[in-house]
N, C-alpha and C. Protein backbone atom coordinates (compact mmCIF):
# COMPACT_ATOMS: atom_id res chain seq x y z
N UNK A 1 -4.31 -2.75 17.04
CA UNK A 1 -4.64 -1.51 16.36
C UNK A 1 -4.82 -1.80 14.87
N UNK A 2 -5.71 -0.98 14.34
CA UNK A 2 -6.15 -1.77 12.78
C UNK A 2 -6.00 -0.47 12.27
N UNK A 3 -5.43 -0.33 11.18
CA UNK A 3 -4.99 0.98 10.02
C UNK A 3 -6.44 1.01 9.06
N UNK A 4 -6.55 2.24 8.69
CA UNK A 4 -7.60 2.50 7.59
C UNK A 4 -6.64 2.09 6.33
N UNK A 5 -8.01 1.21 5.51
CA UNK A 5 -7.30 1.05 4.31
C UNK A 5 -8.19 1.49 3.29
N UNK A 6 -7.68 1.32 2.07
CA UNK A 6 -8.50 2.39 1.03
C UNK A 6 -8.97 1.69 -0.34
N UNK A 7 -9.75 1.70 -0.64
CA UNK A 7 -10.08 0.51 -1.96
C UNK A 7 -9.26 1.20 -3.24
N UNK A 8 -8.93 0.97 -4.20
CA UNK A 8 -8.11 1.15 -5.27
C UNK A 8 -8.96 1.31 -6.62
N UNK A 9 -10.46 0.62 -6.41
CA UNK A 9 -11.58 0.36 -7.28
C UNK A 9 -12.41 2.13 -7.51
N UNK A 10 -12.80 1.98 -6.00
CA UNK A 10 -13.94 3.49 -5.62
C UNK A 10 -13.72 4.77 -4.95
N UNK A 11 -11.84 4.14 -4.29
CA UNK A 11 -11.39 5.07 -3.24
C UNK A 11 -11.80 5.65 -1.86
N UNK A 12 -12.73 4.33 -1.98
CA UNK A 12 -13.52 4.42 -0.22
C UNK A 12 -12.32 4.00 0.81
N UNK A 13 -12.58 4.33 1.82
CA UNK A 13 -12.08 4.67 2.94
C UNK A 13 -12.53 3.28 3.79
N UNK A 14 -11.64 2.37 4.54
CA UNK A 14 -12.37 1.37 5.36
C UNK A 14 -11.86 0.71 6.12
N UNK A 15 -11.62 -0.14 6.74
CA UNK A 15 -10.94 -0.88 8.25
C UNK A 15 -11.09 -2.22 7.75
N UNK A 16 -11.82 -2.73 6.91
CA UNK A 16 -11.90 -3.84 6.54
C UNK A 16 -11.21 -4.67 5.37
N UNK A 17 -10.53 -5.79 5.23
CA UNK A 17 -10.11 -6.25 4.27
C UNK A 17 -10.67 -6.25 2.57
N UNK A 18 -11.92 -6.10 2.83
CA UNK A 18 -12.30 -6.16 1.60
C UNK A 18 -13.65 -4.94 1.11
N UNK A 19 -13.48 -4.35 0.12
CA UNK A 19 -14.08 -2.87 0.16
C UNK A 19 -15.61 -3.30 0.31
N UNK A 20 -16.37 -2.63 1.37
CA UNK A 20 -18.11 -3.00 1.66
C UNK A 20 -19.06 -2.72 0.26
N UNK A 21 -18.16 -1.73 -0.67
CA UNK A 21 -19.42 -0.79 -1.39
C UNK A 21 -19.25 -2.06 -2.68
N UNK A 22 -17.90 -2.23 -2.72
CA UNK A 22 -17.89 -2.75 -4.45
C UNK A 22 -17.18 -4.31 -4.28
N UNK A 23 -16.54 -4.63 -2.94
CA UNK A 23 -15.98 -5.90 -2.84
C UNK A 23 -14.50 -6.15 -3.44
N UNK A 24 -13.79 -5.18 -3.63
CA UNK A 24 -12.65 -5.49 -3.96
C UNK A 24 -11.36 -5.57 -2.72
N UNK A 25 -10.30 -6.23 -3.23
CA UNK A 25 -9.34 -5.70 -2.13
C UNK A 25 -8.73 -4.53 -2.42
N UNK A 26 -8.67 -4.23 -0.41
CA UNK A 26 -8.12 -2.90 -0.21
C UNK A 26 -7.22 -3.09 0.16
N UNK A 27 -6.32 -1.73 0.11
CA UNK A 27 -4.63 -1.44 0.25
C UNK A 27 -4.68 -0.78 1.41
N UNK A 28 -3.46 -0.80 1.92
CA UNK A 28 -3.13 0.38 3.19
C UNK A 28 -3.14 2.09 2.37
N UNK A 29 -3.62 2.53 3.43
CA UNK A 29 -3.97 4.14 2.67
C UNK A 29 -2.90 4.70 3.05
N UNK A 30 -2.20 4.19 3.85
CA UNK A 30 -0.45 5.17 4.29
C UNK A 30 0.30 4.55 3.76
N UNK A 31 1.89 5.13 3.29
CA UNK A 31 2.93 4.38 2.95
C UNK A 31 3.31 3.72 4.08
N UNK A 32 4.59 2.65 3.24
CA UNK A 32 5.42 2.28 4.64
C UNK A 32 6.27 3.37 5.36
N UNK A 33 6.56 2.94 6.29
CA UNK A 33 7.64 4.16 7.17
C UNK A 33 9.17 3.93 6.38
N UNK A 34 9.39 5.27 6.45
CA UNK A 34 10.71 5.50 6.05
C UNK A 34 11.93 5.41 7.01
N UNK A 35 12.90 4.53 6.38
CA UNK A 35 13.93 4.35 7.76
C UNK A 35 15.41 4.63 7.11
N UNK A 36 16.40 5.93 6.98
CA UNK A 36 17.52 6.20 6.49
C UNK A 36 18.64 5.02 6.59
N UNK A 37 18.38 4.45 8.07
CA UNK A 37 19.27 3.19 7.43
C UNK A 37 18.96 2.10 6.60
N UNK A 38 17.99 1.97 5.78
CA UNK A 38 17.33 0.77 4.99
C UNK A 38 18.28 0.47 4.17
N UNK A 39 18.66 -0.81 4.32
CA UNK A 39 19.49 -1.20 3.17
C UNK A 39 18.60 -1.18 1.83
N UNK A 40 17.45 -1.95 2.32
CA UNK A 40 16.74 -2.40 0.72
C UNK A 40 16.43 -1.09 -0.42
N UNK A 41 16.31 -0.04 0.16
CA UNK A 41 15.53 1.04 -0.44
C UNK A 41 15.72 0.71 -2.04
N UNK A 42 17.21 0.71 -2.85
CA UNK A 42 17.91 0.92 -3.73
C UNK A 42 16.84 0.02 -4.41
N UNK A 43 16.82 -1.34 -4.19
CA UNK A 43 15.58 -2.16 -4.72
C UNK A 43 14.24 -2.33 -4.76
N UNK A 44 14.30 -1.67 -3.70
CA UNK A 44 12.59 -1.07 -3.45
C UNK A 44 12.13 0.03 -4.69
N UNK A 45 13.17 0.79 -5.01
CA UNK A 45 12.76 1.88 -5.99
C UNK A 45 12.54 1.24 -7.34
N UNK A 46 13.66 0.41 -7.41
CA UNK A 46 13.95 -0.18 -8.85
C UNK A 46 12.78 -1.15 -9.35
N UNK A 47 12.17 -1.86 -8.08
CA UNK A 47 11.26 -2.23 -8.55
C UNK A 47 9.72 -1.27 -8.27
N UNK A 48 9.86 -0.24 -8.07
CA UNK A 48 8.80 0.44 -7.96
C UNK A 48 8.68 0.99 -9.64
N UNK A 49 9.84 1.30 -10.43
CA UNK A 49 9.65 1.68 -11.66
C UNK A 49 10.01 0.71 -12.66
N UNK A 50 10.22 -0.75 -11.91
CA UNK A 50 9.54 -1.32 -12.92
C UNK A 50 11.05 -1.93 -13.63
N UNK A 51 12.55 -1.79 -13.24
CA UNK A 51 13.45 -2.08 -13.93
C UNK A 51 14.06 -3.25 -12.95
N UNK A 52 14.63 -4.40 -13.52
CA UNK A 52 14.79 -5.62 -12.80
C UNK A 52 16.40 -5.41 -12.59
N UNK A 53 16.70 -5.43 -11.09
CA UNK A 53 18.48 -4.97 -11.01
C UNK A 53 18.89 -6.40 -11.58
């Protein structure tokens, strides 16, 4: 099963690794899944804003 992913450049929409219109790499267009027991989260955030625990 292959996820739509989304270019970050043009915001096209696509299945393919690399965006057709402009050639850049694309990202997954969904987050990851959320799981209440995650240990990592605490670091996941910290480095989402950027502060080094």
């Amino acid at each position: 099963m292959r996820l739509i992913r989304k270019c970050p450049r043009d915001g096209a929409y696509t299945l393919h690794e690399k965006c057709p219109t402009c050639g850049a790499e694309t990202k997954p267009a969904h987050p990851p899944r959320f799981s209440p027991v995650d240990r990592m989260v605490k670091y996941r955030i910290l480095a989402r804003r950027g502060k080094v625990c």
